[in-house]
PDB file of N, CA and C in Angstrom:
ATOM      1  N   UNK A   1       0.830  -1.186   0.000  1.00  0.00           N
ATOM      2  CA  UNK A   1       0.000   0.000   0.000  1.00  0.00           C
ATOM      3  C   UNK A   1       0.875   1.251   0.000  1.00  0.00           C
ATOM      4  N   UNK A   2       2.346   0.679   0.743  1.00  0.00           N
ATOM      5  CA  UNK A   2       2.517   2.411   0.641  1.00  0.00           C
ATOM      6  C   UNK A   2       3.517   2.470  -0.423  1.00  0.00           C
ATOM      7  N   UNK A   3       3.777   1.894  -1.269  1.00  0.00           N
ATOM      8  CA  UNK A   3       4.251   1.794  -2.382  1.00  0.00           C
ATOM      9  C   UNK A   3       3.607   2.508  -3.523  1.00  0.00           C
ATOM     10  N   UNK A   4       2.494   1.606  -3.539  1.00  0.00           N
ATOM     11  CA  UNK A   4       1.333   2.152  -3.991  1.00  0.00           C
ATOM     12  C   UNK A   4       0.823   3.659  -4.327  1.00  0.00           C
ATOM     13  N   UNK A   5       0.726   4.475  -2.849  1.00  0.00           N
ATOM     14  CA  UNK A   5       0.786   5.712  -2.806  1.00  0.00           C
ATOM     15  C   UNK A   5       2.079   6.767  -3.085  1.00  0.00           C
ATOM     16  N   UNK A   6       3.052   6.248  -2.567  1.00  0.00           N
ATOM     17  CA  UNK A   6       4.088   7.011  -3.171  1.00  0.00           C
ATOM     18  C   UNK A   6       4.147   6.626  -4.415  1.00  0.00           C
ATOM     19  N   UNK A   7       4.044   6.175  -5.263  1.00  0.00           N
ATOM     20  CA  UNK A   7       4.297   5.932  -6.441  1.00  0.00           C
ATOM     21  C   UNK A   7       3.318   6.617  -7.393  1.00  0.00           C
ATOM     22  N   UNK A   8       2.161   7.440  -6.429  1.00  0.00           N
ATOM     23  CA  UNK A   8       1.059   7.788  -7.281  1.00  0.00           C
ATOM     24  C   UNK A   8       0.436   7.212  -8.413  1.00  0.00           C
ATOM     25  N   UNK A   9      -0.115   5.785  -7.682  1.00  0.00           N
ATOM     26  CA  UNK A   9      -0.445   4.504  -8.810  1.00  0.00           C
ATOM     27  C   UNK A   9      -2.389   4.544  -8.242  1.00  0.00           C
ATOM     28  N   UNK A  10      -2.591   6.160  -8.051  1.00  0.00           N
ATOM     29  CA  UNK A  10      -4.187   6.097  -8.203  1.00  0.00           C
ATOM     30  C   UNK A  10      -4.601   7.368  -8.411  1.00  0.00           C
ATOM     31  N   UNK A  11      -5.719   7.814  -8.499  1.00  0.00           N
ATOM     32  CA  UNK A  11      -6.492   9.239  -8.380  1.00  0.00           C
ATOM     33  C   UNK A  11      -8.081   8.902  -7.772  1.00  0.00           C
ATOM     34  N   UNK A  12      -8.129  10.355  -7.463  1.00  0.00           N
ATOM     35  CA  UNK A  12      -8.896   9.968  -6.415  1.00  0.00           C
ATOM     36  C   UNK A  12     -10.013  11.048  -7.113  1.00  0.00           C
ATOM     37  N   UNK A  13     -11.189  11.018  -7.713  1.00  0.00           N
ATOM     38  CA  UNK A  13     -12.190  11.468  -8.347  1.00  0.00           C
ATOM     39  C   UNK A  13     -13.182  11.612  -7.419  1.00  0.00           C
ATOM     40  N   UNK A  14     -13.625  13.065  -7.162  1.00  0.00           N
ATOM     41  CA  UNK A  14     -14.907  13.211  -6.586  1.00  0.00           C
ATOM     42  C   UNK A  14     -16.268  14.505  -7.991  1.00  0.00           C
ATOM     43  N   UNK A  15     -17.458  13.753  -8.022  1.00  0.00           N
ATOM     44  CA  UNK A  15     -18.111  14.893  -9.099  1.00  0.00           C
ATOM     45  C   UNK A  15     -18.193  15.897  -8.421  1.00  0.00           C
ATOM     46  N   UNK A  16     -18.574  17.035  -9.213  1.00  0.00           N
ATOM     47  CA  UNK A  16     -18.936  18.290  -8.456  1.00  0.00           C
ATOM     48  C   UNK A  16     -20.847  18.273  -7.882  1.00  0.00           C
ATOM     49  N   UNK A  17     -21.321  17.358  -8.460  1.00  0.00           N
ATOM     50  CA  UNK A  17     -22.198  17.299  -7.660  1.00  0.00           C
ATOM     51  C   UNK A  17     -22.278  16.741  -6.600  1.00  0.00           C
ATOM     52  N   UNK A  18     -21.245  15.546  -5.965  1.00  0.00           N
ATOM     53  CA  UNK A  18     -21.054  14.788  -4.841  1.00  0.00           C
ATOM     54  C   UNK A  18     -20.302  16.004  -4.097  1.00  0.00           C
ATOM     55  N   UNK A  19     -19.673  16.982  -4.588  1.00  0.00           N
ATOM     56  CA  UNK A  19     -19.440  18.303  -3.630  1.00  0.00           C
ATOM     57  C   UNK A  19     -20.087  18.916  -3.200  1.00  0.00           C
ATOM     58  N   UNK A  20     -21.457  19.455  -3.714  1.00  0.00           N
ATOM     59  CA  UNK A  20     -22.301  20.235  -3.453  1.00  0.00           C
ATOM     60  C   UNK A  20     -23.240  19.639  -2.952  1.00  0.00           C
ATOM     61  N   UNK A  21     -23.336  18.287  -2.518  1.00  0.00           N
ATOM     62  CA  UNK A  21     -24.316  18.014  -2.133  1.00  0.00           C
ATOM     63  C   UNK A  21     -23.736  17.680  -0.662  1.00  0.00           C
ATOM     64  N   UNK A  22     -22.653  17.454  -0.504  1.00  0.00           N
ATOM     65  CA  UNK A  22     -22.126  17.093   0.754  1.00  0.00           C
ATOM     66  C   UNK A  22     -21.902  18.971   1.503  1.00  0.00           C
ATOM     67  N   UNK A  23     -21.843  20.322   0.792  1.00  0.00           N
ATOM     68  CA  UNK A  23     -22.165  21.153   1.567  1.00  0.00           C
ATOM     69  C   UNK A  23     -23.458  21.671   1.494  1.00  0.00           C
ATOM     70  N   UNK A  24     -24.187  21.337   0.878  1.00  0.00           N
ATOM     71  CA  UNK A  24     -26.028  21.765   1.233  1.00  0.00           C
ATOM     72  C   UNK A  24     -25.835  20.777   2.300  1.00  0.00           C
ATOM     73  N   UNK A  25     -25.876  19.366   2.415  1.00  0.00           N
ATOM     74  CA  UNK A  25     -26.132  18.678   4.256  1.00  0.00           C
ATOM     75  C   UNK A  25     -25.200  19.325   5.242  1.00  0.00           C
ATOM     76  N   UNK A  26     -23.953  19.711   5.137  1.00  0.00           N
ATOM     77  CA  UNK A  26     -23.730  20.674   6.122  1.00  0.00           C
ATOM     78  C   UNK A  26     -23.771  22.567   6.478  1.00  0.00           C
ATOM     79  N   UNK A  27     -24.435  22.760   5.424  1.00  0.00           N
ATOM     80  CA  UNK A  27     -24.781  24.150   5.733  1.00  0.00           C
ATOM     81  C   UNK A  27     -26.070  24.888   6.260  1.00  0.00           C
ATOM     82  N   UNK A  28     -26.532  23.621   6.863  1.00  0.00           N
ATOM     83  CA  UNK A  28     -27.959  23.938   7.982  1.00  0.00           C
ATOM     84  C   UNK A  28     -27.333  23.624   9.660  1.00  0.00           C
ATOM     85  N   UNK A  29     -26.302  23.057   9.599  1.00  0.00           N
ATOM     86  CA  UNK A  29     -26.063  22.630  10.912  1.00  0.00           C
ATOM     87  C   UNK A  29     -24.809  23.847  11.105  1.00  0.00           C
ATOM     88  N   UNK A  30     -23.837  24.558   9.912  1.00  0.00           N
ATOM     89  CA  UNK A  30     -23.228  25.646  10.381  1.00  0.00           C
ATOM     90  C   UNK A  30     -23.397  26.786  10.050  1.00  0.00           C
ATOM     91  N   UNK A  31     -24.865  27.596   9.352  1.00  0.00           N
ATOM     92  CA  UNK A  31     -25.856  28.492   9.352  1.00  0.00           C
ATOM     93  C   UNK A  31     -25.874  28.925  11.125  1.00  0.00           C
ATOM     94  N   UNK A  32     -26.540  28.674  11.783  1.00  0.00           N
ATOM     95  CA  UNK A  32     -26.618  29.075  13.218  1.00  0.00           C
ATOM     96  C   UNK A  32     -25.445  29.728  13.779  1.00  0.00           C
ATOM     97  N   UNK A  33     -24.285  28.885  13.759  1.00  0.00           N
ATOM     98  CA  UNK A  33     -23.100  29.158  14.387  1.00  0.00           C
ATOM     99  C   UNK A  33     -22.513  30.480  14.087  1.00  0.00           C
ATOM    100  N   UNK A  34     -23.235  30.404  12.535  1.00  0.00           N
ATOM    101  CA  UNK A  34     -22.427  32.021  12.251  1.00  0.00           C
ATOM    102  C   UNK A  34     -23.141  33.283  12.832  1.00  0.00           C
ATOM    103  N   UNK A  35     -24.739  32.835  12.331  1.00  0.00           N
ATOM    104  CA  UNK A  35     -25.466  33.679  12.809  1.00  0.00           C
ATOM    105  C   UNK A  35     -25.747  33.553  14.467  1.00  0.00           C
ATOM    106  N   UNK A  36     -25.388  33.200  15.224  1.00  0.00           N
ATOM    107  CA  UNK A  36     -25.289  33.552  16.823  1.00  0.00           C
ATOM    108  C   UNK A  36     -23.956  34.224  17.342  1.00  0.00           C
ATOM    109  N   UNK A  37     -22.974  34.742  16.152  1.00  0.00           N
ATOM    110  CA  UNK A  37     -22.014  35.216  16.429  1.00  0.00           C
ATOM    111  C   UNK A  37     -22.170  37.077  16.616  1.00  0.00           C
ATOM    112  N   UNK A  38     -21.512  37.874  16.793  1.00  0.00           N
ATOM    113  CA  UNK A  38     -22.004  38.996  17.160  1.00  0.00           C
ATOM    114  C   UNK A  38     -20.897  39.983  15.794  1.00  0.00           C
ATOM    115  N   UNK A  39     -20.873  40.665  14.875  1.00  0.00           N
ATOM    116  CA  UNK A  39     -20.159  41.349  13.995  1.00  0.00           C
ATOM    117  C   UNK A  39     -19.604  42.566  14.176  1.00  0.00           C
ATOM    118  N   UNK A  40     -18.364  42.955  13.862  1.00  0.00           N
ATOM    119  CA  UNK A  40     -17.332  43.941  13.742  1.00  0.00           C
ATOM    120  C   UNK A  40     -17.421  44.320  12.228  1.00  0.00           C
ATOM    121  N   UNK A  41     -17.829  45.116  12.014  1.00  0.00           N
ATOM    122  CA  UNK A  41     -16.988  45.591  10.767  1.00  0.00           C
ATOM    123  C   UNK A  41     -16.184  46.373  10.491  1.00  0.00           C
ATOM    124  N   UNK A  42     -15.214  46.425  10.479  1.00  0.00           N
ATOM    125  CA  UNK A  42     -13.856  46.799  10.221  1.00  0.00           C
ATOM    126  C   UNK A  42     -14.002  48.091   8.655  1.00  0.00           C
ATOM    127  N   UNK A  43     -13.837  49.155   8.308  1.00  0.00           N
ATOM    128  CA  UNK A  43     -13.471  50.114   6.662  1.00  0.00           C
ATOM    129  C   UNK A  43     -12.419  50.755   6.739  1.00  0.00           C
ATOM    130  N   UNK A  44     -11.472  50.064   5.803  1.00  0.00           N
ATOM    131  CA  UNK A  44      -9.540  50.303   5.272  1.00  0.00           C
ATOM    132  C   UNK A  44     -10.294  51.660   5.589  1.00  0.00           C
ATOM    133  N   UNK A  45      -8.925  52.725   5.820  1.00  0.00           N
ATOM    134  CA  UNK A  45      -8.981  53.697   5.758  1.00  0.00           C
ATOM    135  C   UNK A  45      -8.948  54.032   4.055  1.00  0.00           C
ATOM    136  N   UNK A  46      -9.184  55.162   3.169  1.00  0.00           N
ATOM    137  CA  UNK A  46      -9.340  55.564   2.016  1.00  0.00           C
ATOM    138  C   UNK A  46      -7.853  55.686   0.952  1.00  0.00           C
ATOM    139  N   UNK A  47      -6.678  55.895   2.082  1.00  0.00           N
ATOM    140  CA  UNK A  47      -5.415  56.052   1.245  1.00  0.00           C
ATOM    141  C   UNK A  47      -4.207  55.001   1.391  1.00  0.00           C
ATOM    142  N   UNK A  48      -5.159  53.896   1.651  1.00  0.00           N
ATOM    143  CA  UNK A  48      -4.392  52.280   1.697  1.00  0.00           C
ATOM    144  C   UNK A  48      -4.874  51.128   0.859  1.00  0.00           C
ATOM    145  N   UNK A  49      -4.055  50.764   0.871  1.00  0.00           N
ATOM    146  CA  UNK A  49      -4.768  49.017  -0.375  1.00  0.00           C
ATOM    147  C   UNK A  49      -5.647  48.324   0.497  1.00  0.00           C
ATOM    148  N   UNK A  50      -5.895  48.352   1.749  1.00  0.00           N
ATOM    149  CA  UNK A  50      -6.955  47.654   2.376  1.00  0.00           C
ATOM    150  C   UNK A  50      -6.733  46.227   2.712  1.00  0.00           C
ATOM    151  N   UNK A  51      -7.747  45.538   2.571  1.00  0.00           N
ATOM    152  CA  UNK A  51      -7.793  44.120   3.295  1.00  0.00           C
ATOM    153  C   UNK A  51      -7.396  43.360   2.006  1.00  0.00           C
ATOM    154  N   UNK A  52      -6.947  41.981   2.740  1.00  0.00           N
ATOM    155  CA  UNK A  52      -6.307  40.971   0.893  1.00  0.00           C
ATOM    156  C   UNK A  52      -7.989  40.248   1.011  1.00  0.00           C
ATOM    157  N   UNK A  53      -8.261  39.827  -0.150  1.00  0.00           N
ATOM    158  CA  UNK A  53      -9.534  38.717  -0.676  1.00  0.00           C
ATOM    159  C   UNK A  53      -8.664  37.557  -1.083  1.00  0.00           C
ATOM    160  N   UNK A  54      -9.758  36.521  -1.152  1.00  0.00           N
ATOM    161  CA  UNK A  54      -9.177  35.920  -1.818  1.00  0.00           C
ATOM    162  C   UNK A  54     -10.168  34.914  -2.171  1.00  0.00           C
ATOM    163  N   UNK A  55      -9.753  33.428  -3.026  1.00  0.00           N
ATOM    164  CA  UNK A  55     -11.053  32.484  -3.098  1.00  0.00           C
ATOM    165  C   UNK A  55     -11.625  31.454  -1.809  1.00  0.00           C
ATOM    166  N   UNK A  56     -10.686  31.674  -0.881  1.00  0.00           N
ATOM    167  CA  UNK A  56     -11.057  31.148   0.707  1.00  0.00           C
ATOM    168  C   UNK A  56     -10.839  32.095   1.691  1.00  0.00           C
ATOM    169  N   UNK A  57     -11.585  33.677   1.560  1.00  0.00           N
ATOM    170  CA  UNK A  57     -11.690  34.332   2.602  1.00  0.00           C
ATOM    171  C   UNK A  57     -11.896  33.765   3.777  1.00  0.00           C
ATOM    172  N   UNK A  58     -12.556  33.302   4.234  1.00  0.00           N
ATOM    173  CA  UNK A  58     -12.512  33.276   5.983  1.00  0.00           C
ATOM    174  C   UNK A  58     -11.349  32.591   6.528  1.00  0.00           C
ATOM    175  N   UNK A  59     -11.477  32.869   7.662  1.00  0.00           N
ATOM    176  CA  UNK A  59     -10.324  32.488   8.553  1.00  0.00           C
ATOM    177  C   UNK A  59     -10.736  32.580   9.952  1.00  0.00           C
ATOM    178  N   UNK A  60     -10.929  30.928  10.383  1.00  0.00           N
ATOM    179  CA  UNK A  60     -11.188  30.870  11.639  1.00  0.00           C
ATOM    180  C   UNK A  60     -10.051  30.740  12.495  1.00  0.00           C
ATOM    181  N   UNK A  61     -10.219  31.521  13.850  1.00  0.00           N
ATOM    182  CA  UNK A  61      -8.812  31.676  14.470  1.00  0.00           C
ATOM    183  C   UNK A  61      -9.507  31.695  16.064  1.00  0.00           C
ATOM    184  N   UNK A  62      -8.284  31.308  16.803  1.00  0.00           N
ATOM    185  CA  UNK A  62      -8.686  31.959  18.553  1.00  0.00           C
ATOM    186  C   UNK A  62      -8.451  32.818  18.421  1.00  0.00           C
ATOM    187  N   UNK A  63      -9.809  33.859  19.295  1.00  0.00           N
ATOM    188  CA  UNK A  63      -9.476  35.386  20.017  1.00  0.00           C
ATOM    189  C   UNK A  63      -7.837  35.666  20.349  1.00  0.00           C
ATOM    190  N   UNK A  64      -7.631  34.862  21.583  1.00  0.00           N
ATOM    191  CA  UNK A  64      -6.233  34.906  22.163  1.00  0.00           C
ATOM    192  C   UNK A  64      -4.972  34.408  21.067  1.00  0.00           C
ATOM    193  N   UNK A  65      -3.912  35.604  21.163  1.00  0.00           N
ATOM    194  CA  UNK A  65      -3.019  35.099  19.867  1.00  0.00           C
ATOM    195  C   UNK A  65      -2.393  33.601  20.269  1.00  0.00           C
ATOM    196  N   UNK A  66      -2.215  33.955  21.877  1.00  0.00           N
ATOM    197  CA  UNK A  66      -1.412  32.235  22.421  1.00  0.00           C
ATOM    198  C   UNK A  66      -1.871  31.172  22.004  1.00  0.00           C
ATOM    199  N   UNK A  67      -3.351  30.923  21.775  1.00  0.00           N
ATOM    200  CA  UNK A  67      -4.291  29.916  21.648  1.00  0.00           C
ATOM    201  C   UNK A  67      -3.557  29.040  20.097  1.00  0.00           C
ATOM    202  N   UNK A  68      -3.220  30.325  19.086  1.00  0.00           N
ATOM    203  CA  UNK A  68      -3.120  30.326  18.089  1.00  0.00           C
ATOM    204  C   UNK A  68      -1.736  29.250  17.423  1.00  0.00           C
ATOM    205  N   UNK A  69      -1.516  29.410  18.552  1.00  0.00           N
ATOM    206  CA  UNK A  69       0.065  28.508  18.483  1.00  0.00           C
ATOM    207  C   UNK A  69       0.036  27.568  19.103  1.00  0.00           C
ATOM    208  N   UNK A  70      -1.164  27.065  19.951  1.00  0.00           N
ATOM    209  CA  UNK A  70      -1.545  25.698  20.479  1.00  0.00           C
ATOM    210  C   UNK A  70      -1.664  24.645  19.875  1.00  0.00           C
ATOM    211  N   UNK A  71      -1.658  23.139  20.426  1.00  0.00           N
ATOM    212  CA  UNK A  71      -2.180  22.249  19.856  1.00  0.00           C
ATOM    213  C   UNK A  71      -3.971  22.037  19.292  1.00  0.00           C
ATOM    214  N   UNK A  72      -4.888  22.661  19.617  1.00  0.00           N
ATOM    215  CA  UNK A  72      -5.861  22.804  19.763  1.00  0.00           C
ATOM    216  C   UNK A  72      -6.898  23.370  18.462  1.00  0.00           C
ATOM    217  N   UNK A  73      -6.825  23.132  17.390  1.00  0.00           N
ATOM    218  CA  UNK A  73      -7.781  23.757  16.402  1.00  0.00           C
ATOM    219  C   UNK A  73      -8.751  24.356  16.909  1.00  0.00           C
ATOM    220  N   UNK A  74      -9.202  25.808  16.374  1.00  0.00           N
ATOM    221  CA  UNK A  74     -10.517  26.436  16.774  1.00  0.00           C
ATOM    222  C   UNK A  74     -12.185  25.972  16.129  1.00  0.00           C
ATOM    223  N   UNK A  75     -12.834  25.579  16.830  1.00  0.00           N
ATOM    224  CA  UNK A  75     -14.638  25.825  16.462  1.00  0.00           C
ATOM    225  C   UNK A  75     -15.510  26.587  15.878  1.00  0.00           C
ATOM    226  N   UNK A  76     -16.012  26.388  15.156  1.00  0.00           N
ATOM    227  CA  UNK A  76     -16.839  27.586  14.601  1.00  0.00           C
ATOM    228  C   UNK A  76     -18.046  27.532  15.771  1.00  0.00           C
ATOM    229  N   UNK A  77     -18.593  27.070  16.310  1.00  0.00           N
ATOM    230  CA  UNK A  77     -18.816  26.820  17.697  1.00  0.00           C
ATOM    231  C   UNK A  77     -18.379  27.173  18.766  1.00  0.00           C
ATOM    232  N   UNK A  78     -17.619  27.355  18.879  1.00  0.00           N
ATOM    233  CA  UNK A  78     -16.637  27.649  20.217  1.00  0.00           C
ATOM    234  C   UNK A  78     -16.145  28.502  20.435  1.00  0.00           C
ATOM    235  N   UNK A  79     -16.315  29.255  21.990  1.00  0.00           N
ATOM    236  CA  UNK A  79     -16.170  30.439  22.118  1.00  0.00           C
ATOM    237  C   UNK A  79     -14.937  30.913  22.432  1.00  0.00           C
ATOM    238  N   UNK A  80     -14.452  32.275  22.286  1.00  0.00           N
ATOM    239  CA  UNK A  80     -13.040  32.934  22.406  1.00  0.00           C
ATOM    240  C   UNK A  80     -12.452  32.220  20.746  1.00  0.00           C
ATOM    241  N   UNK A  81     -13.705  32.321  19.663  1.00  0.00           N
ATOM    242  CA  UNK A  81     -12.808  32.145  18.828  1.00  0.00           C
ATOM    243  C   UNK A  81     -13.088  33.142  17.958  1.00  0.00           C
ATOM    244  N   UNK A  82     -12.425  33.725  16.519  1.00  0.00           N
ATOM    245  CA  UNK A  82     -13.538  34.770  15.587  1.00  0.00           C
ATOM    246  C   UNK A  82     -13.041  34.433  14.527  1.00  0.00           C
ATOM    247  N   UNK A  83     -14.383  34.513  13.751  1.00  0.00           N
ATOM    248  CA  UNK A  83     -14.305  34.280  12.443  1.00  0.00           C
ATOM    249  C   UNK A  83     -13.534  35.878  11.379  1.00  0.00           C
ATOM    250  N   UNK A  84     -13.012  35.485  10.879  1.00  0.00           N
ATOM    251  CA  UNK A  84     -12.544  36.856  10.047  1.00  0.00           C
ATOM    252  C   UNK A  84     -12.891  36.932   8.456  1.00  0.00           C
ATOM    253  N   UNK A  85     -13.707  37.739   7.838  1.00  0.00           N
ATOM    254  CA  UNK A  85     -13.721  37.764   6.215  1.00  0.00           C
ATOM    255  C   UNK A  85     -13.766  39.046   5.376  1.00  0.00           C
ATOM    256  N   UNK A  86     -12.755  39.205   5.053  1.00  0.00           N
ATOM    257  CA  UNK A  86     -13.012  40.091   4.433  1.00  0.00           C
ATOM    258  C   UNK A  86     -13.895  40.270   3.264  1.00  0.00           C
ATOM    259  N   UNK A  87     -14.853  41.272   2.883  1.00  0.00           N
ATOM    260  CA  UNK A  87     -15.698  41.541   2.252  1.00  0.00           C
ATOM    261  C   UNK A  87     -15.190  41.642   0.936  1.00  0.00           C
ATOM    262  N   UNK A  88     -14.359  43.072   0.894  1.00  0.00           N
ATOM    263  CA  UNK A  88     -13.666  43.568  -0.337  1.00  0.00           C
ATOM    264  C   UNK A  88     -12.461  44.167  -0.024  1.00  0.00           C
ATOM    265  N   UNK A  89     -11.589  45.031  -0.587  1.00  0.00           N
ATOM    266  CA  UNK A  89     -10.849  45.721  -0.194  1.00  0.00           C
ATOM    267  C   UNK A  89     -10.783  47.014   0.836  1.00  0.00           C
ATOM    268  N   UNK A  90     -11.783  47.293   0.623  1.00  0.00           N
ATOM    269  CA  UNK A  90     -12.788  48.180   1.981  1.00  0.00           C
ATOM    270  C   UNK A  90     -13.000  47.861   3.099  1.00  0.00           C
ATOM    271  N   UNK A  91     -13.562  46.407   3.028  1.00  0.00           N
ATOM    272  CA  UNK A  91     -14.529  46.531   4.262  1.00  0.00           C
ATOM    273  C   UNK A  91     -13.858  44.795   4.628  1.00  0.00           C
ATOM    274  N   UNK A  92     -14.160  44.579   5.752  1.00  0.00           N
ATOM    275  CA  UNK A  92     -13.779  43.208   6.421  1.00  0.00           C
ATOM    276  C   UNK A  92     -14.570  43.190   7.878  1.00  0.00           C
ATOM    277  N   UNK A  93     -15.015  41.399   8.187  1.00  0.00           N
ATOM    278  CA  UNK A  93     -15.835  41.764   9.459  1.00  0.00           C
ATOM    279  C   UNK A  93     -15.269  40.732   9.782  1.00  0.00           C
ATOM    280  N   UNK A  94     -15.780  40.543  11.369  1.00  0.00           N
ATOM    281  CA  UNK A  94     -14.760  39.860  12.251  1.00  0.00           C
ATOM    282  C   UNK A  94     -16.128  39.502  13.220  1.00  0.00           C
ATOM    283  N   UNK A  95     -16.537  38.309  13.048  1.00  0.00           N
ATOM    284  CA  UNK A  95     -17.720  37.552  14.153  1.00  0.00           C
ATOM    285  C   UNK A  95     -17.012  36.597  15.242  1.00  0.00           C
ATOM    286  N   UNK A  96     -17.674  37.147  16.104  1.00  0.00           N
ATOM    287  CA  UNK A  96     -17.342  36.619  17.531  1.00  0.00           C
ATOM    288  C   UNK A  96     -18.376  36.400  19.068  1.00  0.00           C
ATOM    289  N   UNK A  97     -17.979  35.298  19.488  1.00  0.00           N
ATOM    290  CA  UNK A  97     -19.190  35.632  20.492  1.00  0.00           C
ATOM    291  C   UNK A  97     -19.460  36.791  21.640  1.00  0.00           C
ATOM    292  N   UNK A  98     -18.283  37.040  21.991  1.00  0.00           N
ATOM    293  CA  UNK A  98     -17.905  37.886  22.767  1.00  0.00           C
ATOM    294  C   UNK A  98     -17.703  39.432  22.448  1.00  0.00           C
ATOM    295  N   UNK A  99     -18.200  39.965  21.512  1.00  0.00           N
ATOM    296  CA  UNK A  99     -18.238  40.979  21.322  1.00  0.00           C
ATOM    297  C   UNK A  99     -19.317  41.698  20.781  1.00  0.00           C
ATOM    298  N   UNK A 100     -19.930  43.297  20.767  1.00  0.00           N
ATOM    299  CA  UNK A 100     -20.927  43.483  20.313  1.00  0.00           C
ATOM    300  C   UNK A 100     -21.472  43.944  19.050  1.00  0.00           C
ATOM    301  N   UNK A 101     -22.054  43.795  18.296  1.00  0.00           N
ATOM    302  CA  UNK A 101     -22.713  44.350  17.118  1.00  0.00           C
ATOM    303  C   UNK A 101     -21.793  45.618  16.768  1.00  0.00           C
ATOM    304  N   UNK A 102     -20.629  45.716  15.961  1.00  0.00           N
ATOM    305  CA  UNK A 102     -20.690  47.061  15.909  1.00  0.00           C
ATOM    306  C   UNK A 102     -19.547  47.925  14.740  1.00  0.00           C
ATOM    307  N   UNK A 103     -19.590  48.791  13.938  1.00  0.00           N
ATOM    308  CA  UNK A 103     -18.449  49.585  13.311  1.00  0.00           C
ATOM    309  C   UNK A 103     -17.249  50.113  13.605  1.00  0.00           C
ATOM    310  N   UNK A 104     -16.303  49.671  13.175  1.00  0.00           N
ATOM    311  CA  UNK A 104     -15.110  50.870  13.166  1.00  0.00           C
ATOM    312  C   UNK A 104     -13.854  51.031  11.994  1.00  0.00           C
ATOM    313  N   UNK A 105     -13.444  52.617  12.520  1.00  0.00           N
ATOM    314  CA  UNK A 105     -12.325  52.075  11.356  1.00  0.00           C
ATOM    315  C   UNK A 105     -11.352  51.805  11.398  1.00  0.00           C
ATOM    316  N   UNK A 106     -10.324  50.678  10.998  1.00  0.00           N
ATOM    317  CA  UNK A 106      -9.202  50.470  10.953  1.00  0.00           C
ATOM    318  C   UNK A 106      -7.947  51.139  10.667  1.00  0.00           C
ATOM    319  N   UNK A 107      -7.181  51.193  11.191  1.00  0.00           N
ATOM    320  CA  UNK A 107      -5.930  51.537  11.742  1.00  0.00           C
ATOM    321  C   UNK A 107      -4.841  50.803  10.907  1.00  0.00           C
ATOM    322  N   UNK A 108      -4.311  51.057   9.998  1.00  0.00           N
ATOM    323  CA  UNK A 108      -3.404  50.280   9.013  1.00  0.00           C
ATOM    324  C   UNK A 108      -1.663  50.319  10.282  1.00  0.00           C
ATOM    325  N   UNK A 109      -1.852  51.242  11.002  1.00  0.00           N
ATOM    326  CA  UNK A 109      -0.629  50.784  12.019  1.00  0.00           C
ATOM    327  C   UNK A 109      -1.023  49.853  13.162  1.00  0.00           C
ATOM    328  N   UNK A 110      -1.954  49.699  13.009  1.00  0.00           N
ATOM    329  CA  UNK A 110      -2.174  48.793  14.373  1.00  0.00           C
ATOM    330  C   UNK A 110      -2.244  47.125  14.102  1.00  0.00           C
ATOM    331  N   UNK A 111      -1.679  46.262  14.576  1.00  0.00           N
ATOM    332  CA  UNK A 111      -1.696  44.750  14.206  1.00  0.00           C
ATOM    333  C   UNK A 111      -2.817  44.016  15.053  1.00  0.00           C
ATOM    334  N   UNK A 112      -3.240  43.044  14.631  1.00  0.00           N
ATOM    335  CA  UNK A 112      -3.800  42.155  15.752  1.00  0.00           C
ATOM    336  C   UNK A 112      -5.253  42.554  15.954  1.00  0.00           C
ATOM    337  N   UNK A 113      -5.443  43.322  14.689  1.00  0.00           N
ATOM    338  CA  UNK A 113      -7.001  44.250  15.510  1.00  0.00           C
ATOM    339  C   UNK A 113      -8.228  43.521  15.864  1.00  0.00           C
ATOM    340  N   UNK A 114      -8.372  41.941  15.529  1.00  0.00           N
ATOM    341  CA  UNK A 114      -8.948  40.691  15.988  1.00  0.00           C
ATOM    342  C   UNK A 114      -8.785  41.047  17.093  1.00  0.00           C
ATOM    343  N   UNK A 115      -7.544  40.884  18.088  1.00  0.00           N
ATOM    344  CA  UNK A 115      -7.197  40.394  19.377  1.00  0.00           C
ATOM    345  C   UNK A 115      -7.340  41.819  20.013  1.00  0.00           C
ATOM    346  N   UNK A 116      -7.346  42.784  19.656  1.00  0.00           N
ATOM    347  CA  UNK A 116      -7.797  44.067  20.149  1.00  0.00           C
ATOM    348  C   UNK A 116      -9.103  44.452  20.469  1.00  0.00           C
ATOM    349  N   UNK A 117      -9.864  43.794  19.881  1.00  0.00           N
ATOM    350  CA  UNK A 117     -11.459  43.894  20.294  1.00  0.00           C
ATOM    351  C   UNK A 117     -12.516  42.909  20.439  1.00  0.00           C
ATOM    352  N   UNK A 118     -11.676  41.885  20.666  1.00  0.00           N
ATOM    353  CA  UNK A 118     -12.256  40.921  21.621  1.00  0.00           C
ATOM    354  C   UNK A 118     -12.507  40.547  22.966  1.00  0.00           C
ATOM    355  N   UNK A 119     -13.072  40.634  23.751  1.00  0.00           N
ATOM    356  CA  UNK A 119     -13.103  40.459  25.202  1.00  0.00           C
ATOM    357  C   UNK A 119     -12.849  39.431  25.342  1.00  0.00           C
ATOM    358  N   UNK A 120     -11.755  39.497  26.716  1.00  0.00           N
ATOM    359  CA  UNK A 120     -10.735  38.037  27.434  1.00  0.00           C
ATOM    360  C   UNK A 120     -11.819  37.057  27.509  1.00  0.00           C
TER     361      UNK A 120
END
């Protein structure tokens, strides 16, 4: 077998409808999670390139940067963690449980601005 695999003596074929059908059954059970989260929205200031996009915006992370370097993967469930996505080059939001509904603008000198407005 492991000959086999190192030798790359297979491929492994999935359709794109066996993709999409395996995230319609999980996108009723992680619908909630997002929406019980509480939103930041973050707007680049006007004379900066802003936030990066990309084709896998989000980025789930722990609140705490230490967490981040743990053995421990974060939950989309689980609290002291935040979701991060940027929108566009403008705008980016940051859901979390621990924090409240709310706007601001970003600070292109300031790092970490996740871990800055999250409560311990």
């Amino acid at each position: 077998m492991r000959d086999f695999i190192e030798n790359d003596e297979y491929k492994i074929e999935v359709s794109p409808a066996t993709h999409l059908a395996t995230e319609l059954r999980i996108f009723d059970k992680i619908l909630p999670l997002i929406f019980h989260r509480k939103w930041m929205l973050f707007r680049a200031p006007p004379d900066v390139t802003g936030f990066v996009t990309s084709d896998h915006p989000m980025c789930l992370m722990w609140s705490d940067p230490k967490m981040r370097e743990g053995f421990f993967p974060p939950g989309l469930g689980v609290r002291r963690t935040q979701l991060l996505f940027p929108i566009s080059n403008t705008l980016a939001a940051i859901g979390a449980f621990e924090i409240d509904d709310q706007e601001a603008d970003a600070d292109e000198l300031k790092t970490g601005l996740a871990a800055q407005h999250a409560a311990p």
